[in-house]
Protein backbone atom coordinates (compact mmCIF):
# COMPACT_ATOMS: atom_id res chain seq x y z
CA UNK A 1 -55.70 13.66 55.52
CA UNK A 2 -54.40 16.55 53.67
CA UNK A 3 -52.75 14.94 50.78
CA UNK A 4 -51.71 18.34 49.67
CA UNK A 5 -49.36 18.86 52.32
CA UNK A 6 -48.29 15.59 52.23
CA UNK A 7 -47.31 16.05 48.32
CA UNK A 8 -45.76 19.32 49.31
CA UNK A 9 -43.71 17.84 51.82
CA UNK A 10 -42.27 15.33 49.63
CA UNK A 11 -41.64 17.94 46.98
CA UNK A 12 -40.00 19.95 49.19
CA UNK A 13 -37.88 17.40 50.77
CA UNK A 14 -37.07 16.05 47.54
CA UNK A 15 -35.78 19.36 46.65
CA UNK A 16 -33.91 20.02 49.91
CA UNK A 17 -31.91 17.05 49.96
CA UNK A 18 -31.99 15.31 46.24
CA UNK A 19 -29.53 17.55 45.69
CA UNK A 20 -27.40 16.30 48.61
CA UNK A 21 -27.71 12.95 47.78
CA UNK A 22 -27.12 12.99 44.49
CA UNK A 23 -23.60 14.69 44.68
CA UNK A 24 -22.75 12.94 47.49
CA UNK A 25 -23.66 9.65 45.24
CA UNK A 26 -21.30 11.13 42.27
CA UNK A 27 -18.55 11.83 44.87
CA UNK A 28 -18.87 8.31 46.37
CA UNK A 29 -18.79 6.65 42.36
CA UNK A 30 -16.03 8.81 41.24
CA UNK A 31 -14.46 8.47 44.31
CA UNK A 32 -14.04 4.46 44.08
CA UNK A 33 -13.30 5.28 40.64
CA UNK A 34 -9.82 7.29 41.67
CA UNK A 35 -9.14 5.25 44.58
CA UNK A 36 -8.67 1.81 42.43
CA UNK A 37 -6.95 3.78 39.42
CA UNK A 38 -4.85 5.38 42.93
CA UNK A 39 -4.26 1.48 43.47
CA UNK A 40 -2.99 0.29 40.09
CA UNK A 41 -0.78 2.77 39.73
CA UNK A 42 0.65 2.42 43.09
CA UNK A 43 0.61 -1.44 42.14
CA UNK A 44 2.70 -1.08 39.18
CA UNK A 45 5.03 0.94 40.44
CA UNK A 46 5.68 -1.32 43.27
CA UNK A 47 6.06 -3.72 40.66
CA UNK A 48 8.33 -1.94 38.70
CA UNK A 49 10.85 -1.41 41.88
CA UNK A 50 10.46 -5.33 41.78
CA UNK A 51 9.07 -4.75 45.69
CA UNK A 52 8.34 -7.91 47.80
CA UNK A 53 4.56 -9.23 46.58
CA UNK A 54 3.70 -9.32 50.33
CA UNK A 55 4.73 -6.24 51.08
CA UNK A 56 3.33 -4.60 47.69
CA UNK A 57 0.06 -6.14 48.42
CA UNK A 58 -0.13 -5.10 52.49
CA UNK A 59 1.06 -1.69 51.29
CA UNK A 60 -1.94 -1.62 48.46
CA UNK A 61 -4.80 -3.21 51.07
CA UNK A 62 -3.73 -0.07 53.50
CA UNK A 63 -3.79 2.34 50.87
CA UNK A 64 -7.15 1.67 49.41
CA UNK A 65 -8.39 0.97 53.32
CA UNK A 66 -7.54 4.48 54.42
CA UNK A 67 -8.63 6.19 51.18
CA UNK A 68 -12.21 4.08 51.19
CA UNK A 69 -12.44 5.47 54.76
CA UNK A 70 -12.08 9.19 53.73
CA UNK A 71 -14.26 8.52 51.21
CA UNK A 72 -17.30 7.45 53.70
CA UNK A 73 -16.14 10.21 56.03
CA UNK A 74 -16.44 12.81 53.79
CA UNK A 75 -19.92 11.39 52.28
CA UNK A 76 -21.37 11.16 55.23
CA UNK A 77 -20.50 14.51 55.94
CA UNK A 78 -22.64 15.98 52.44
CA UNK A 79 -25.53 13.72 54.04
CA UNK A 80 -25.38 16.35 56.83
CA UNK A 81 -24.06 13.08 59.47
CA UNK A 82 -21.74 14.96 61.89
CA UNK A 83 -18.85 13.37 61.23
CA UNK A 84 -16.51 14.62 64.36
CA UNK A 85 -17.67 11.33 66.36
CA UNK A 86 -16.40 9.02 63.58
CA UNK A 87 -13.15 10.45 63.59
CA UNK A 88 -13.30 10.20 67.58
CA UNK A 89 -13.93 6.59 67.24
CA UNK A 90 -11.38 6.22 64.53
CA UNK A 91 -8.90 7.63 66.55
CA UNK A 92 -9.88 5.64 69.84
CA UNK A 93 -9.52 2.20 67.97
CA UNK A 94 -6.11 2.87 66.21
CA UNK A 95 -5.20 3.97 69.85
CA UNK A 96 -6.41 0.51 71.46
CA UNK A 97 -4.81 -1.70 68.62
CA UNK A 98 -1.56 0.16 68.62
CA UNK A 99 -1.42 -0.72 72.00
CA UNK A 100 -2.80 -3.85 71.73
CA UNK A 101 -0.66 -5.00 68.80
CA UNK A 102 2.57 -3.05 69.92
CA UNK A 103 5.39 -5.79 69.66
CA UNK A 104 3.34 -7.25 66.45
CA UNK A 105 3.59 -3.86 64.76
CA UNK A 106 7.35 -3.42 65.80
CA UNK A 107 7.86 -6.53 64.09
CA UNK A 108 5.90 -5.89 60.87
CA UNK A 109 8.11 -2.52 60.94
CA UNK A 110 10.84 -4.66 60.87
CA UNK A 111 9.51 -6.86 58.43
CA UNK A 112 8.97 -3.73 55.72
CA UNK A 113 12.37 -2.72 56.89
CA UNK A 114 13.77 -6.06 56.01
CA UNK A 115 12.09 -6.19 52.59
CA UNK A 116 12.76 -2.37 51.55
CA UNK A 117 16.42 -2.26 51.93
CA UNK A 118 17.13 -6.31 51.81
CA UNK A 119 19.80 -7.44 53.71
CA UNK A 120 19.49 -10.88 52.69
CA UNK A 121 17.08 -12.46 50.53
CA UNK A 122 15.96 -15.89 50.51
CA UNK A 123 18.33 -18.44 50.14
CA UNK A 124 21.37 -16.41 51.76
CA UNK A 125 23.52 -18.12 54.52
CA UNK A 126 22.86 -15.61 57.20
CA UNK A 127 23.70 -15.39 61.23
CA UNK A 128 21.99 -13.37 63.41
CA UNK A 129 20.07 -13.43 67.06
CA UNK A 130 22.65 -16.46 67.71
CA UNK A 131 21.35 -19.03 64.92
CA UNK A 132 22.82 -19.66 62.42
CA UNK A 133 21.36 -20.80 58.80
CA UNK A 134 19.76 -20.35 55.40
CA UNK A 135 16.74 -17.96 54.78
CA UNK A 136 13.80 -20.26 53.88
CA UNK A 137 11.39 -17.32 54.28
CA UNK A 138 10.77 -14.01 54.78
CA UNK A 139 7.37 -12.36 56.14
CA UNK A 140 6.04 -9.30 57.34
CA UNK A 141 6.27 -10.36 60.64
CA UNK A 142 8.65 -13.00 60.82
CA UNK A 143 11.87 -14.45 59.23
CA UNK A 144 12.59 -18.48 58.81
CA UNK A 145 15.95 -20.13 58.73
CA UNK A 146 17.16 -23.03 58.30
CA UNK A 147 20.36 -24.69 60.78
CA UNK A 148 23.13 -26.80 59.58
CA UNK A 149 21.01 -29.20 61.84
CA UNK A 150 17.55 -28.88 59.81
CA UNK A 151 16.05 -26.95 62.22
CA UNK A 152 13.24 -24.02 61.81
CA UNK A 153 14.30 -21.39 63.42
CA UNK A 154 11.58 -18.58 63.43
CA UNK A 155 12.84 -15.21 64.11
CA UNK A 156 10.45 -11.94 65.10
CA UNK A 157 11.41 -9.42 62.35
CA UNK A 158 11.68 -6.72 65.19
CA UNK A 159 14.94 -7.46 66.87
CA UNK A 160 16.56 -8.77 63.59
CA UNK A 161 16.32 -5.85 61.92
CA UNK A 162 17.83 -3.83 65.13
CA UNK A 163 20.50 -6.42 65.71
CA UNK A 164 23.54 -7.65 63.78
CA UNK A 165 23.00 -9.41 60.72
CA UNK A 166 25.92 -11.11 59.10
CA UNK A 167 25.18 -11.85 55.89
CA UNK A 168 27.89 -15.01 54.62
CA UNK A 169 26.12 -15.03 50.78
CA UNK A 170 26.51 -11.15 50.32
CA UNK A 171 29.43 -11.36 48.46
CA UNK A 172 28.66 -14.42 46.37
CA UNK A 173 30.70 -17.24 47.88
CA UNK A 174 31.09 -18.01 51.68
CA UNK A 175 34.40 -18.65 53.36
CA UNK A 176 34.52 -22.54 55.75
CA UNK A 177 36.78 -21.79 58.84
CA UNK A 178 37.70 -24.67 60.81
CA UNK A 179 40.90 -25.78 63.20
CA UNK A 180 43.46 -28.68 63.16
CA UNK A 181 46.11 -29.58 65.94
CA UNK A 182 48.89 -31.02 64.78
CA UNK A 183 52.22 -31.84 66.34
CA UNK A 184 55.59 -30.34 66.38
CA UNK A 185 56.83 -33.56 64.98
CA UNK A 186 55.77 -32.71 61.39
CA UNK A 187 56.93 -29.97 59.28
CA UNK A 188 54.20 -27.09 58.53
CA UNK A 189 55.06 -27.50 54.96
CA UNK A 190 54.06 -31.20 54.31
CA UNK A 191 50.78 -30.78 56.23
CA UNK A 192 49.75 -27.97 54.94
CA UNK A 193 49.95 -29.70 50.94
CA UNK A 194 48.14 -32.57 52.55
CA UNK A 195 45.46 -30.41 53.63
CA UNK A 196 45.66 -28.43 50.39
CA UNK A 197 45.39 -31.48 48.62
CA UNK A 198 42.03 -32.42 50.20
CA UNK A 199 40.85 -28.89 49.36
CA UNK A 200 41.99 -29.20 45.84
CA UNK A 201 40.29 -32.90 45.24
CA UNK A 202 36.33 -31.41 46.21
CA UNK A 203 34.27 -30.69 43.98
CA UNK A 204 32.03 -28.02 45.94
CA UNK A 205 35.30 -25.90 46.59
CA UNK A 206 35.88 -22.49 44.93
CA UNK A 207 39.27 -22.53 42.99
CA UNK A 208 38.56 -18.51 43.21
CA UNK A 209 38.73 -17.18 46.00
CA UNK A 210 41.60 -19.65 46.41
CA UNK A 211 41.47 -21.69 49.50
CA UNK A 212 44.17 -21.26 52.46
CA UNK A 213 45.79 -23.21 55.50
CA UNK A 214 47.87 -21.18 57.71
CA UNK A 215 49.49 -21.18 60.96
CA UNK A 216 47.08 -19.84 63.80
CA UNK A 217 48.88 -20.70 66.85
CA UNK A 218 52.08 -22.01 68.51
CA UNK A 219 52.40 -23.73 71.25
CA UNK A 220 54.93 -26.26 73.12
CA UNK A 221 53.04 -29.55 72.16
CA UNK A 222 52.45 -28.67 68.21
CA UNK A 223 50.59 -26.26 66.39
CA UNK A 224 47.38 -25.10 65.38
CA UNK A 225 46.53 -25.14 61.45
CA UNK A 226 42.96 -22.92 60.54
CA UNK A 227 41.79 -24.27 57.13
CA UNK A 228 39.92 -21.55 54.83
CA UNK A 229 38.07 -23.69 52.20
CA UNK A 230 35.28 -21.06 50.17
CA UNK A 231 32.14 -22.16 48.41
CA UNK A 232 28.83 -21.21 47.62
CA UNK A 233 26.37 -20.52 50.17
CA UNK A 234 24.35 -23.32 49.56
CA UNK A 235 27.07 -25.74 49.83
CA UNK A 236 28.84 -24.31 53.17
CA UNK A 237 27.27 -27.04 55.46
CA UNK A 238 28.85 -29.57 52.93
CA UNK A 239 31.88 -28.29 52.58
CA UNK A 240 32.08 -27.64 56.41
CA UNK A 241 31.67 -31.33 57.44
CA UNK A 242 33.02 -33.27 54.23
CA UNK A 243 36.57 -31.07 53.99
CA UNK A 244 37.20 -31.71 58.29
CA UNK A 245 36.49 -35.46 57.54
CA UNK A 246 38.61 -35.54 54.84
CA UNK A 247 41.69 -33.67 55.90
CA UNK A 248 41.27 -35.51 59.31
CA UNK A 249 41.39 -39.49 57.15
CA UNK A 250 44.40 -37.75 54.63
CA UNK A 251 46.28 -36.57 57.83
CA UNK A 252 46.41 -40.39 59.31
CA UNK A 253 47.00 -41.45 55.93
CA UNK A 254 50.23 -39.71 55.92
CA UNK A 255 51.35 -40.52 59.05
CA UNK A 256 50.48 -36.87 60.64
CA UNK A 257 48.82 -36.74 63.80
CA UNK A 258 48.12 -34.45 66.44
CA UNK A 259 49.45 -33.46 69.73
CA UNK A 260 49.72 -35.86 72.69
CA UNK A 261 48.04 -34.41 75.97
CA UNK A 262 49.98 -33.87 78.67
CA UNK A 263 48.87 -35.67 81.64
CA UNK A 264 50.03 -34.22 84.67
CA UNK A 265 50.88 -36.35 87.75
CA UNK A 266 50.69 -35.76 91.43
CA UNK A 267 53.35 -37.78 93.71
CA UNK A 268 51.97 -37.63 97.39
C-alpha cells in the first residue's frame, strides 16, 4: 500500500473541495441567518398592519419555506449536485398538489381575501350563501356563523368571497324589519303610537337611528304596517322576536286586530 499516494490524495482532495464546502457552509449559516431576520421583519410588519395572526403566521411559514428551499438549492449547487432535477421535481409536486388541492386552495384564496380587505369581522351580523347569522369564526379556509336558530353554519371561504355579502353590523347598528296586518277598522294613527309605544318601552332599541312604522300596503280588507325597530348587531335576534311579541299582545290590548279572511263560497 502506497501510503504516499494515499496522503496525496487526501491532500489533494482536501484542497479541491475544502474550499467548496466551506463556502457553501458560510452561505448555508448566513443564509438561515437572513432568512429568520427576513422573517421578523416580515412578522412585525404584519403586526404592525394589525394582520389576522393566522394569516400572518401562514404567510411567515411560506415565506421562510420557500426561502429555506433556495437556500438548499443553491448549496447543493456549490457542492457540484446538479441541481436541474430538484427543480424538476419541485415543479412536478406543486403541479400534483395544485391539482390535487384545487377547491382547498380556492378557498384559502378566499380566506386571505376575506382577512386582507375584511368585510366583516367576527362578531358582525352578516348574510350571505342564503344563511343568515353572526360570525363566530373566521379561517383560512372556512368561515363559521351562527343562525338566529343556534346553528353552525360552516361556509367554504371560496364562494363567499365571490358572492354577495351583506354585512347588517357595517354601519354600527342593524335595522329589525318585520310586517303587521291590521284592519281597515282602525285608524293608521292610533296603531301606529301603539306600535311606537312598544318600540319606545325596550330596552335593546336604538333611540338613534329612530325607529319607524309606516304604511306598506293597501288593500280592501285592512292594511299592512312594516315596523323598523334598529339595534345593535348583537341584539337583532332579540329585538326581532321580543318587539313582534310585544306589538302583537299591545295590539289586542287595545282592541286592534287584524283582517278577517275572506272565505269564499261555492253554491252548486
Amino acid at each position: 500500500m502506497d501510503f504516499t499516494k494515499i496522503s496525496e490524495s487526501i491532500v489533494n482532495g482536501i484542497l479541491t473541495f475544502g474550499p467548496k464546502v466551506l463556502a457553501a457552509l458560510l452561505v448555508f449559516f448566513i443564509g438561515n441567518f437572513v432568512i429568520n431576520k427576513v422573517a421578523a421583519v416580515t412578522g412585525k410588519a404584519l403586526k404592525k398592519k394589525e394582520t389576522d395572526p393566522t394569516l400572518s403566521g401562514f404567510v411567515l411559514s411560506l415565506i421562510t419555506a420557500l426561502l429555506k428551499v433556495l437556500l438548499f438549492v443553491s448549496v447543493a449547487s456549490m457542492l457540484g449536485v446538479a441541481t436541474t432535477s430538484f427543480v424538476a421535481v419541485i415543479g412536478a409536486m406543486s403541479l400534483a398538489v395544485g391539482m390535487a388541492l384545487q377547491g382547498s386552495l380556492g378557498n384559502f384564496a378566499g380566506g386571505a381575501l376575506i382577512l386582507l380587505f375584511r368585510p366583516f369581522k367576527v362578531g358582525d351580523l352578516i348574510e350571505a350563501q342564503g344563511n343568515v347569522g353572526h360570525v363566530k369564526e373566521i379561517s383560512l379556509f372556512t368561515t363559521h356563523i351562527v343562525t338566529g336558530t343556534n346553528r353552525l353554519v360552516i361556509i367554504p371561504n371560496g364562494p363567499l368571497s365571490n358572492g354577495n355579502i351583506i354585512n347588517h353590523s357595517a354601519l354600527g347598528s342593524v335595522r329589525v324589519d318585520f310586517d303587521i296586518h291590521i284592519s281597515n277598522s282602525f285608524a293608521i294613527e292610533e296603531t301606529r303610537a301603539v306600535v311606537m309605544e312598544v318600540l319606545n318601552n325596550h330596552p335593546s332599541v336604538l333611540k338613534t337611528p329612530k325607529a319607524s312604522v309606516n304604511v306598506k300596503q293597501l288593500n280592501d280588507a285592512g292594511y299592512v304596517m312594516v315596523v323598523n325597530p334598529y339595534c345593535l348587531p348583537g341584539d337583532y335576534w332579540k329585538v326581532f322576536f321580543e318587539t313582534q311579541e310585544q306589538t302583537r299582545i299591545a295590539l289586542t290590548k287595545a282592541g286592534i286586530g287584524s283582517p278577517v279572511p275572506t272565505q269564499i263560497q261555492i253554491h252548486g
